[in-house]
C-alpha atoms as a PDB file:
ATOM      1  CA  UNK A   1       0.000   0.000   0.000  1.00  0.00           C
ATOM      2  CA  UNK A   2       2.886   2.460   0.989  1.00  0.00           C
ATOM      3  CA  UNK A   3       4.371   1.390  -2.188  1.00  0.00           C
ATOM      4  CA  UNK A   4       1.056   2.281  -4.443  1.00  0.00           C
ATOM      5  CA  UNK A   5       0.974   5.588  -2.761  1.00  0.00           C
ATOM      6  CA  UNK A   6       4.743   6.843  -3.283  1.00  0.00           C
ATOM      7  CA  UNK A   7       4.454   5.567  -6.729  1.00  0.00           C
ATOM      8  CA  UNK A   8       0.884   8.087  -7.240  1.00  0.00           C
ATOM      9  CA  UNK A   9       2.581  11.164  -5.743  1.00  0.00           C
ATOM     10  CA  UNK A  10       5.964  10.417  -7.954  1.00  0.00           C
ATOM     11  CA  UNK A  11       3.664  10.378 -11.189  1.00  0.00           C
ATOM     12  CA  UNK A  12       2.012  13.723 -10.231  1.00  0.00           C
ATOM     13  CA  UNK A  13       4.179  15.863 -11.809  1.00  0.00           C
ATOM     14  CA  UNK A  14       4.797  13.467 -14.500  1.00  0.00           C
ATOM     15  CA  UNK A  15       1.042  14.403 -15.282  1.00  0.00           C
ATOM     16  CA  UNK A  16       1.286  17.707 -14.722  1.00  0.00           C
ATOM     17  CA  UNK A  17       4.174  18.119 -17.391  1.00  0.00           C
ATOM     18  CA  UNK A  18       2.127  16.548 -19.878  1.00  0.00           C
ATOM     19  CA  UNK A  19      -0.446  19.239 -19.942  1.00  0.00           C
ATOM     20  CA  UNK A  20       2.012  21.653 -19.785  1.00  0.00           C
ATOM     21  CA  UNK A  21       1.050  24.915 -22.398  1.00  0.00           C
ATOM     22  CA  UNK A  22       2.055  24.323 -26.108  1.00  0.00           C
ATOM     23  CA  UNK A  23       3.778  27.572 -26.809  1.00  0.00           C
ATOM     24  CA  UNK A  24       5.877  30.280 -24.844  1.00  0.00           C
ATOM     25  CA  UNK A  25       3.540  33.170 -25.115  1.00  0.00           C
ATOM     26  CA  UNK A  26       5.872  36.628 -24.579  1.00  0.00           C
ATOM     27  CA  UNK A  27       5.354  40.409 -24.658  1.00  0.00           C
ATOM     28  CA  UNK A  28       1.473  40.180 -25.408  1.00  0.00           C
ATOM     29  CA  UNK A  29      -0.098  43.493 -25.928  1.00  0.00           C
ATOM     30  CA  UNK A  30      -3.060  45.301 -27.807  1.00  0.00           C
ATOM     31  CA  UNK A  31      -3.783  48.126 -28.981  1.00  0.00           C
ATOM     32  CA  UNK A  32      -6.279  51.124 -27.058  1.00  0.00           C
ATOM     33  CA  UNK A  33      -8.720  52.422 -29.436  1.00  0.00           C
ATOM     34  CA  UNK A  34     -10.432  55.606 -30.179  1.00  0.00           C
ATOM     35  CA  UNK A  35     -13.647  56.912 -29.697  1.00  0.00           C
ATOM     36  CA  UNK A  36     -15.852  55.383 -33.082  1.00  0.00           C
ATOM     37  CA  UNK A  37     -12.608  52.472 -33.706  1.00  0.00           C
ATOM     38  CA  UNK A  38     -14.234  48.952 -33.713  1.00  0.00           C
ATOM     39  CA  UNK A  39     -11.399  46.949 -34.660  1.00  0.00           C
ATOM     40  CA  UNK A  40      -7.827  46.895 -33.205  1.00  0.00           C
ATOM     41  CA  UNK A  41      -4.863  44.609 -33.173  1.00  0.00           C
ATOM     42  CA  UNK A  42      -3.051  42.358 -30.596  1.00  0.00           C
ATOM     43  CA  UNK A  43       0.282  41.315 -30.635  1.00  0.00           C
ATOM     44  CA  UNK A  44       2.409  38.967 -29.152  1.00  0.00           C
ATOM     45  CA  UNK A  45       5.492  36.388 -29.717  1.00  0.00           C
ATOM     46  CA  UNK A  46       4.920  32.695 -29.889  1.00  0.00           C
ATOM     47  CA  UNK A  47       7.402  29.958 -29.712  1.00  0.00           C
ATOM     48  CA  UNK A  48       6.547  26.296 -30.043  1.00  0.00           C
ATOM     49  CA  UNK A  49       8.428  23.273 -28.211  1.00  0.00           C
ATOM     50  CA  UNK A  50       6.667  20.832 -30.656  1.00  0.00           C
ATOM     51  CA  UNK A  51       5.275  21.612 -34.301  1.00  0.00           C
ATOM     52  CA  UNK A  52       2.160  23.330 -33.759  1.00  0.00           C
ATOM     53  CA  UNK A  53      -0.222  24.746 -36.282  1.00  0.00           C
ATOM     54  CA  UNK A  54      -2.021  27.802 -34.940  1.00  0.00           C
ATOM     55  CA  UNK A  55      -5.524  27.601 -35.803  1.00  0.00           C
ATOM     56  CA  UNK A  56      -6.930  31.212 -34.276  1.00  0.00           C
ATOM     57  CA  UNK A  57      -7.982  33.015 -31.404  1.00  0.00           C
ATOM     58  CA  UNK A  58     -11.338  34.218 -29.556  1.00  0.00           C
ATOM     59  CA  UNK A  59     -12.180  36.193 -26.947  1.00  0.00           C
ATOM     60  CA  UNK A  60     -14.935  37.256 -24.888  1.00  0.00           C
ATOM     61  CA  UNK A  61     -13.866  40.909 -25.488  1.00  0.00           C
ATOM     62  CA  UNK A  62     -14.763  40.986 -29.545  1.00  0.00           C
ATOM     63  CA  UNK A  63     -16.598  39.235 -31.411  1.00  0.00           C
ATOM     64  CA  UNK A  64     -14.401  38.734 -34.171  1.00  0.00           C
ATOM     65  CA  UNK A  65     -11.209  37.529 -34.587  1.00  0.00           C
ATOM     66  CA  UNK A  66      -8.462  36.514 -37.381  1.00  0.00           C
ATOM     67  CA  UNK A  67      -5.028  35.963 -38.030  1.00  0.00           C
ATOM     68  CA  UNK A  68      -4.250  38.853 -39.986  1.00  0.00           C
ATOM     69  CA  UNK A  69      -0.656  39.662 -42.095  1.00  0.00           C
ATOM     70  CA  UNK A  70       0.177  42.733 -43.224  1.00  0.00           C
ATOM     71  CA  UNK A  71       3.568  43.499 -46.236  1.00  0.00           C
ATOM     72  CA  UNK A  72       4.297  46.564 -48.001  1.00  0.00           C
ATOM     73  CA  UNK A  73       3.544  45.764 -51.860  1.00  0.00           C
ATOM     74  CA  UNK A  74       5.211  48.303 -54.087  1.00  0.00           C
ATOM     75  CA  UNK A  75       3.919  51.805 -52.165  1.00  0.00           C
ATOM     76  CA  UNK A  76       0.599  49.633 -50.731  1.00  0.00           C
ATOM     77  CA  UNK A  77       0.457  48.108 -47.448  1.00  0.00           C
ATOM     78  CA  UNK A  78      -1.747  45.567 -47.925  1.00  0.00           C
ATOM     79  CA  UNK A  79      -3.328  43.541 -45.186  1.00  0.00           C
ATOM     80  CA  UNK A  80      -5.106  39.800 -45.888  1.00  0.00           C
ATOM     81  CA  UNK A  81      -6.502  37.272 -43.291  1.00  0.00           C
ATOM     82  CA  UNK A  82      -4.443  33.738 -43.101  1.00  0.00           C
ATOM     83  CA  UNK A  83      -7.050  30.755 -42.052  1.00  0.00           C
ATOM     84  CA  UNK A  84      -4.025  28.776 -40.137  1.00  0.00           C
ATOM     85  CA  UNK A  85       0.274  29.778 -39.368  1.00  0.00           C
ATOM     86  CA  UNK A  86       2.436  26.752 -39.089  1.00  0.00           C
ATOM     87  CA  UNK A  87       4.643  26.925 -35.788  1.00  0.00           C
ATOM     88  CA  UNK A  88       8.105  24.929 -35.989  1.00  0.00           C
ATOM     89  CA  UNK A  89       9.786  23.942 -32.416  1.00  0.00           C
ATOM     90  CA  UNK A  90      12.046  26.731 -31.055  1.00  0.00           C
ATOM     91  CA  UNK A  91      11.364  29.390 -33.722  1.00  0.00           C
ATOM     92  CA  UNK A  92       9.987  32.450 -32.793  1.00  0.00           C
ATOM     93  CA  UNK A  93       6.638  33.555 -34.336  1.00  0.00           C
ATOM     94  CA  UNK A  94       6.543  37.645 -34.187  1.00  0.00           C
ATOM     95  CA  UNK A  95       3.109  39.392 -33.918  1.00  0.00           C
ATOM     96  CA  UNK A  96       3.746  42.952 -34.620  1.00  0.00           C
ATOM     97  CA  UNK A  97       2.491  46.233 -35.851  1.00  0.00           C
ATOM     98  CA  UNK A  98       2.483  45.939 -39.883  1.00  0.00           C
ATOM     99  CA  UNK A  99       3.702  41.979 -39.888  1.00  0.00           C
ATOM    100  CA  UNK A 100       1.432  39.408 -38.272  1.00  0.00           C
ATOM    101  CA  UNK A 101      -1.263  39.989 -35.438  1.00  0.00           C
ATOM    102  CA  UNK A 102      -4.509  39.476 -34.278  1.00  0.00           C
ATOM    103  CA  UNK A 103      -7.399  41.516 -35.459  1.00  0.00           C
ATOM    104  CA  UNK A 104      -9.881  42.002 -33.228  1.00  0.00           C
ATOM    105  CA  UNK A 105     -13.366  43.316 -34.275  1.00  0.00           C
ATOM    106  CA  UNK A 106     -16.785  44.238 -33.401  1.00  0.00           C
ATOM    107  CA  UNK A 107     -15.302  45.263 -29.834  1.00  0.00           C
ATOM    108  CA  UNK A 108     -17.757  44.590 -27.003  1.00  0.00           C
ATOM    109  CA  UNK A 109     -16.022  47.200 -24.929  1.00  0.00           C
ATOM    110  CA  UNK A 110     -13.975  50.466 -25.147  1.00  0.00           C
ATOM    111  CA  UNK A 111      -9.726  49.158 -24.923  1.00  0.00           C
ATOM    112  CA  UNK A 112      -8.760  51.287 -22.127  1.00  0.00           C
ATOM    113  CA  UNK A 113      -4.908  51.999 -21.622  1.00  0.00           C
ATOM    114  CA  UNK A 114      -4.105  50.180 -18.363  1.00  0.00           C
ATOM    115  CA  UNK A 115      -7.111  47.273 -19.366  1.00  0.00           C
ATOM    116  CA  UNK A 116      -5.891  44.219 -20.046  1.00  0.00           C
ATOM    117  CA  UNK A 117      -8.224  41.666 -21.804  1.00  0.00           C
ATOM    118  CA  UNK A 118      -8.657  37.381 -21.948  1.00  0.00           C
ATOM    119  CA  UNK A 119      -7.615  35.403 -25.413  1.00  0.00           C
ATOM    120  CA  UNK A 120      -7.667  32.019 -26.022  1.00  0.00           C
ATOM    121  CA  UNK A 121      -5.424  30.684 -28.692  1.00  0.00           C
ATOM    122  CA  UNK A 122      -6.339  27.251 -30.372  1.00  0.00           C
ATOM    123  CA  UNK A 123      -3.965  25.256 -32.278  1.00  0.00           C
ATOM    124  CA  UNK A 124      -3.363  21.925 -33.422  1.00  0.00           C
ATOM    125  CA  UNK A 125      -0.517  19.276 -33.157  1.00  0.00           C
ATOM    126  CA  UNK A 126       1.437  17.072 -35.265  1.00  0.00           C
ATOM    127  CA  UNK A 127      -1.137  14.412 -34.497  1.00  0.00           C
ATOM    128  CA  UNK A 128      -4.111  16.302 -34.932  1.00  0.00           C
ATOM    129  CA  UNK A 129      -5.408  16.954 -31.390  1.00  0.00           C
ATOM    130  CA  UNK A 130      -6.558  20.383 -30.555  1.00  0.00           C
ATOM    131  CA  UNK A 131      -5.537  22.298 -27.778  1.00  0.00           C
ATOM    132  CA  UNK A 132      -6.155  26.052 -26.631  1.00  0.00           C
ATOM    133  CA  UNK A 133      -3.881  28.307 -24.161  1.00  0.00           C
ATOM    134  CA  UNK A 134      -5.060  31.283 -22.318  1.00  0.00           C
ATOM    135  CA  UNK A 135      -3.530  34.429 -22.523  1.00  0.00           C
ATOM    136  CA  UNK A 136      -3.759  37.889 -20.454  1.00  0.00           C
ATOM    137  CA  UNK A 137      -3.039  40.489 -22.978  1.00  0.00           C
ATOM    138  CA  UNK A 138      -2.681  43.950 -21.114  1.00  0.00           C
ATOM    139  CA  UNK A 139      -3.830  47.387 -23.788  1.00  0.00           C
ATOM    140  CA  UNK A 140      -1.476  49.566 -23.788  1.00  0.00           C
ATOM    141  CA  UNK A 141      -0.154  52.542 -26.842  1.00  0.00           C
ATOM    142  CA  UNK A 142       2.712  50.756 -27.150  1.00  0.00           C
ATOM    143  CA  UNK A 143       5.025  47.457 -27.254  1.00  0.00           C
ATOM    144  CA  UNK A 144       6.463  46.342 -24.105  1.00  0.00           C
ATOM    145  CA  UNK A 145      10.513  46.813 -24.162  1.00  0.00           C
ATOM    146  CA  UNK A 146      11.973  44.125 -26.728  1.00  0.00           C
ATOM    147  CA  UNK A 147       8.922  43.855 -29.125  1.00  0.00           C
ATOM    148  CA  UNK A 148       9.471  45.813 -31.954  1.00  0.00           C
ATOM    149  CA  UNK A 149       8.273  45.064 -35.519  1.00  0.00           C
ATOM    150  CA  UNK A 150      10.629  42.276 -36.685  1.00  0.00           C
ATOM    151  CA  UNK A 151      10.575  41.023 -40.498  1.00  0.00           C
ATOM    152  CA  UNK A 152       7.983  38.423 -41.439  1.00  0.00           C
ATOM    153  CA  UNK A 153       8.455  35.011 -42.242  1.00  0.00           C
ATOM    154  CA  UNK A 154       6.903  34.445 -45.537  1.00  0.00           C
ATOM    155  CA  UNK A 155       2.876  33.628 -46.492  1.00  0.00           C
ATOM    156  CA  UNK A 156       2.682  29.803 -45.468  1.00  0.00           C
ATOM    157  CA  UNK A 157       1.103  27.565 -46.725  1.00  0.00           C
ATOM    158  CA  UNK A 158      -2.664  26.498 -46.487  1.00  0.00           C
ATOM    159  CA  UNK A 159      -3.345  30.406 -45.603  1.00  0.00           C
ATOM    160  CA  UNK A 160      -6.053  31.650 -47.597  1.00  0.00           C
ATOM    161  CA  UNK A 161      -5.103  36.062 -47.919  1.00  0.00           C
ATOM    162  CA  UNK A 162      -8.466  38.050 -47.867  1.00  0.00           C
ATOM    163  CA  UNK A 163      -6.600  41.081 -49.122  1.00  0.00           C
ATOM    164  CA  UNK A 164      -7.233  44.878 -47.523  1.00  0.00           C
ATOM    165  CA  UNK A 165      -5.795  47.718 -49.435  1.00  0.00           C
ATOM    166  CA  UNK A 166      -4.374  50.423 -46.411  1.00  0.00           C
ATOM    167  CA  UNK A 167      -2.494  53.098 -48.969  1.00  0.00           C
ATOM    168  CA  UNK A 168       0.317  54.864 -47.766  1.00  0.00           C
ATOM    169  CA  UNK A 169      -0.331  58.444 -48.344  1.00  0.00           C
ATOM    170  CA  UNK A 170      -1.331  60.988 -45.650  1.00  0.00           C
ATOM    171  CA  UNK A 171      -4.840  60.973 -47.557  1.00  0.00           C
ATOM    172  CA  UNK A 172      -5.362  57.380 -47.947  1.00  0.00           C
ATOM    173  CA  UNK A 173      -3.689  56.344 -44.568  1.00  0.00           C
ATOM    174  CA  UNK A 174      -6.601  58.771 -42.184  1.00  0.00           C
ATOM    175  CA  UNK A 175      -9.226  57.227 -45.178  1.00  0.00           C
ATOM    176  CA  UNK A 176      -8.184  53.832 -44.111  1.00  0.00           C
ATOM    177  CA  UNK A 177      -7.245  53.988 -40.685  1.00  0.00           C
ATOM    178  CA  UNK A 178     -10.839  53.039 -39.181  1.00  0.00           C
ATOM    179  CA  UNK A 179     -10.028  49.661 -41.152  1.00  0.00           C
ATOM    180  CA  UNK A 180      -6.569  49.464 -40.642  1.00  0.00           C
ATOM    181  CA  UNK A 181      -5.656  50.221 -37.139  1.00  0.00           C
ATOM    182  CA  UNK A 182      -2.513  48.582 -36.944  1.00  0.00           C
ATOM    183  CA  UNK A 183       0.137  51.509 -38.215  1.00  0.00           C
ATOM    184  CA  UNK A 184       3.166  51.996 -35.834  1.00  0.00           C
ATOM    185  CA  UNK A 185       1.568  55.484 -34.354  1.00  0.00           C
ATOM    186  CA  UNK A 186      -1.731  53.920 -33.711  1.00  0.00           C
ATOM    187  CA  UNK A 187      -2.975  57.084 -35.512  1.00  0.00           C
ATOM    188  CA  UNK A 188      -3.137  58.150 -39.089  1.00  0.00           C
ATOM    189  CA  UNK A 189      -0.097  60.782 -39.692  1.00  0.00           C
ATOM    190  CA  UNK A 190      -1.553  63.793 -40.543  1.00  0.00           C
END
């Protein structure tokens, strides 16, 4: 009997290392938005111990959310929704103002500097199970220290681009920016 129990409480944390979260979530952050915005981004960096696939994201805090990418194309920034981003063990996956991120639309409530809101991230291993991590992501104007726009890998594939037009030009940019609220000011230039 002694023997049964030792060998339960040694295989606890065997157990608990199973369920341990798929991905190193660092530096998440979103975006506050202005009075009339609806949409806004969320960013973050992700880093897989296993090949993952990331699926998506919800939370209770919009009612829509995508994978988004955004690349300059000549003088166009152009923005288009990816259905799924492959993750491979130990590389980094950036989320960043005008690369990759999360757009979040049809807000529920005002992002408040200071706020932070829920997310849940689904994704899907090598053997087809899916699993889901929870994230705090605090709202704040900018990136926490050490998250700055990085290049992005290139379109992978199975992702399915949607593409947004958000022009460049003074005129374009304050046209678009109710759309496109993922520029590095957070506001159109004016």
């Amino acid at each position: 009997m002694k023997s049964l129990i030792a060998t339960l409480l040694l295989s606890v944390p065997i157990v608990a290392a199973a369920q341990a979260a798929p991905v190193k979530v660092e530096r998440p952050w979103a975006r506050p938005i202005v009075q009339g915005q609806d949409a806004t981004g969320a960013y973050m960096t992700l880093t897989a111990s296993e090949p993952l696939t990331l699926l998506g994201a919800a939370t209770p805090a919009a009612g829509i959310v995508e994978i988004h990418q955004m690349k300059m194309v000549g003088d166009v920034m152009k923005m288009s929704a990816a259905d799924t981003l492959p993750l491979k063990p130990g590389a980094p996956l950036h989320f960043a103002p005008n690369g990759y991120h999360f757009m979040l639309m049809d807000l529920k409530a005002p992002f408040r500097a200071g706020n932070s809101i829920r997310m849940t991230l689904r994704f899907r291993d090598a053997k087809g199970a899916e699993r889901t991590q929870d994230v705090t992501v605090p709202v704040a104007p900018a990136a926490p220290a050490g998250h700055g726009a990085t290049p992005m890998p290139s379109a992978s594939a199975g992702s399915s681009p949607a593409s947004t037009s958000c022009r460049t030009s003074p005129r374009a940019r304050r046209r678009a920016f109710r759309r496109c609220p993922t520029f590095p000011t957070g506001s159109p230039r004016r």
